[in-house]
N, C-alpha and C. Protein backbone atom coordinates (compact mmCIF):
# COMPACT_ATOMS: atom_id res chain seq x y z
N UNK A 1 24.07 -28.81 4.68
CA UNK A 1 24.07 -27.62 5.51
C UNK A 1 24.17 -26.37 4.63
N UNK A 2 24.87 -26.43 3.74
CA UNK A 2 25.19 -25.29 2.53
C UNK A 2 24.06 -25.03 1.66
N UNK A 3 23.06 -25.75 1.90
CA UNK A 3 21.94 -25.89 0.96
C UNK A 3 20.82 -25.42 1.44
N UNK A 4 21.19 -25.74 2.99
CA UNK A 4 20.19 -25.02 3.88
C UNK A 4 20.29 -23.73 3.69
N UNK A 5 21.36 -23.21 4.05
CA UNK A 5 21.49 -22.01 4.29
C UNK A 5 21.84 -21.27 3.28
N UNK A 6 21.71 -21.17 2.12
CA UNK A 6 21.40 -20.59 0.49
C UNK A 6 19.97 -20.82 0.86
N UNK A 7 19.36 -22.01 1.03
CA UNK A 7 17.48 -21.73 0.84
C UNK A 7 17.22 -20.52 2.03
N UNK A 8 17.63 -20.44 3.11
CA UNK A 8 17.63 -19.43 4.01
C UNK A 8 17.88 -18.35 3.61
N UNK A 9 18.50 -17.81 2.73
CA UNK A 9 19.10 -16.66 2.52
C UNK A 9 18.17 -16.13 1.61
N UNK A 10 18.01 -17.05 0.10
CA UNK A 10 16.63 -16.32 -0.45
C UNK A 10 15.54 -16.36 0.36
N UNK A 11 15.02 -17.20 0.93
CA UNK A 11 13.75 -17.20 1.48
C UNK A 11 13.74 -15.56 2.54
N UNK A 12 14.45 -15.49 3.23
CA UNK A 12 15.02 -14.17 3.42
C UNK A 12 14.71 -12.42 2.66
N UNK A 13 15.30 -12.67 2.18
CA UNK A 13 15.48 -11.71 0.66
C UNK A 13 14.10 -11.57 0.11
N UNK A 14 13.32 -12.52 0.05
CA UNK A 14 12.21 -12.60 -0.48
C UNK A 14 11.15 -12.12 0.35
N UNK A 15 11.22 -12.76 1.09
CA UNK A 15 10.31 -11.95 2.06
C UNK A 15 10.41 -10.60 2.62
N UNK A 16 11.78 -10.57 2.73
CA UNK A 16 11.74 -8.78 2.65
C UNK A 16 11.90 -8.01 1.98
N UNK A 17 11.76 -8.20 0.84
CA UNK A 17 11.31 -7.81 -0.60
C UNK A 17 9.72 -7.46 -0.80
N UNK A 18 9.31 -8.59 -0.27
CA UNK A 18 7.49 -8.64 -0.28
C UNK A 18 6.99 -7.38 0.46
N UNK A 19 7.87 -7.72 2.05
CA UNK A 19 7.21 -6.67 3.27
C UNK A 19 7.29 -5.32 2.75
N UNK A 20 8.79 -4.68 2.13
CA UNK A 20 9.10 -3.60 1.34
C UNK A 20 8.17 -2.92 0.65
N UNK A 21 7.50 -4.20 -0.21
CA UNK A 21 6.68 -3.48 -1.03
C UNK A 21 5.38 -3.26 -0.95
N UNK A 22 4.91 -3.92 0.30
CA UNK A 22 3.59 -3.74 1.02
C UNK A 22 3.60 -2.47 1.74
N UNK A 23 4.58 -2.49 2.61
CA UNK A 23 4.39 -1.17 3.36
C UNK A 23 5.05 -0.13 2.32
N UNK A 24 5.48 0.00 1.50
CA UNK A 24 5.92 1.13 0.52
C UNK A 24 4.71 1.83 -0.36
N UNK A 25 4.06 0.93 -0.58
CA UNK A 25 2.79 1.21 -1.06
C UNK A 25 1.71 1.56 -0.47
N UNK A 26 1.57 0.58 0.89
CA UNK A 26 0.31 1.20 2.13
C UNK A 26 0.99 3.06 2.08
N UNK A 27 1.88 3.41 2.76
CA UNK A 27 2.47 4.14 3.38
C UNK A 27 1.97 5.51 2.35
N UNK A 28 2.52 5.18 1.26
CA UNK A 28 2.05 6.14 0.24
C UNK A 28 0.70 6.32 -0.17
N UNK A 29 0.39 5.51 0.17
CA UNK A 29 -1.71 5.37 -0.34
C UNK A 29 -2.40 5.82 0.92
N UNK A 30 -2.21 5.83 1.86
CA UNK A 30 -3.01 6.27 3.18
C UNK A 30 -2.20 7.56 3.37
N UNK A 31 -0.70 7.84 3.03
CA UNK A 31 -0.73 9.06 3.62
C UNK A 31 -1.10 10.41 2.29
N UNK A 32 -0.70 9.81 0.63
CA UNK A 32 -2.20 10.78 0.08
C UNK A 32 -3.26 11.08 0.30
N UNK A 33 -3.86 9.95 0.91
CA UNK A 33 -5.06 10.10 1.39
C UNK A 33 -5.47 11.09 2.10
N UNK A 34 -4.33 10.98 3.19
CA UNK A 34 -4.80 12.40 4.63
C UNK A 34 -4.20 13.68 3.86
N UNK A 35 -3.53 13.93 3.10
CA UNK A 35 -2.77 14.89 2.51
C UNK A 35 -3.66 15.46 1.38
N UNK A 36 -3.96 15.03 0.57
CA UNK A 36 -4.69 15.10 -0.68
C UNK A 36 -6.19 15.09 -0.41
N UNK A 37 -7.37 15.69 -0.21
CA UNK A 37 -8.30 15.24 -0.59
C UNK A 37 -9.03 15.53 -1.62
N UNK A 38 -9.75 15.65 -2.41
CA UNK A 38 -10.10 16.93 -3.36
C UNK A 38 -11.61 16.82 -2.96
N UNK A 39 -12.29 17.92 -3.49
CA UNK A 39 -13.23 18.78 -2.99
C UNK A 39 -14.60 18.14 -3.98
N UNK A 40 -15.62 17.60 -3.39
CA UNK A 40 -16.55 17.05 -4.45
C UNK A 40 -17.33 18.22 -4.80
N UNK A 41 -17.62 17.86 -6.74
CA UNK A 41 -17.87 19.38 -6.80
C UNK A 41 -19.50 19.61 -6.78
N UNK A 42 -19.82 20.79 -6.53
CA UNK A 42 -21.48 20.80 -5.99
C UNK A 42 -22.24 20.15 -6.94
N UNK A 43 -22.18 20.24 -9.02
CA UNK A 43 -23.24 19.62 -9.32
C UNK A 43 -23.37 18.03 -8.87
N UNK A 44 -22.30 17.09 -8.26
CA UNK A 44 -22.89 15.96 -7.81
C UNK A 44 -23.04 15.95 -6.96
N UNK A 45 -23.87 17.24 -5.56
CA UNK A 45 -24.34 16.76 -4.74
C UNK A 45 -26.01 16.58 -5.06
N UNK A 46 -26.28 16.67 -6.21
CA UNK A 46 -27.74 15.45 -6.35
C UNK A 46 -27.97 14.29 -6.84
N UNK A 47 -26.64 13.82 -6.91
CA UNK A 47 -26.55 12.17 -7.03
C UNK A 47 -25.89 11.56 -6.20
N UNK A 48 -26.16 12.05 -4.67
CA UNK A 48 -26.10 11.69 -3.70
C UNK A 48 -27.39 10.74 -2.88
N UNK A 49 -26.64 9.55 -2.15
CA UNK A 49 -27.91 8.98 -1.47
C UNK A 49 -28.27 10.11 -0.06
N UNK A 50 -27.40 10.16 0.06
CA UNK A 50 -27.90 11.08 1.58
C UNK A 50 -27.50 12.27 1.38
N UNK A 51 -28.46 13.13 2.24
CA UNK A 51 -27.73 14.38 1.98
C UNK A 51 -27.80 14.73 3.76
């Protein structure tokens, strides 16, 4: 029973360790995204496919 519940506890820990660092990272990468954009500069708009 004691063995169980030590494997429970990391398994635990670990996984919310993982989730932490998934959404810590989404969170910061999508919201630079909307925050930050920078401005493409005109000489590459002729190495554009579409205009």
């Amino acid at each position: 029973m004691k063995n169980e519940k030590m494997l429970s506890n990391k398994m635990k820990n670990g996984i919310k360790k993982v989730l932490f660092v998934a959404l810590k990272s989404n969170a910061n990468s999508s919201g630079c995204y909307v925050i930050y954009q920078p401005k493409v500069p005109k000489d590459l708009e002729k190495f554009k496919k579409f205009k």
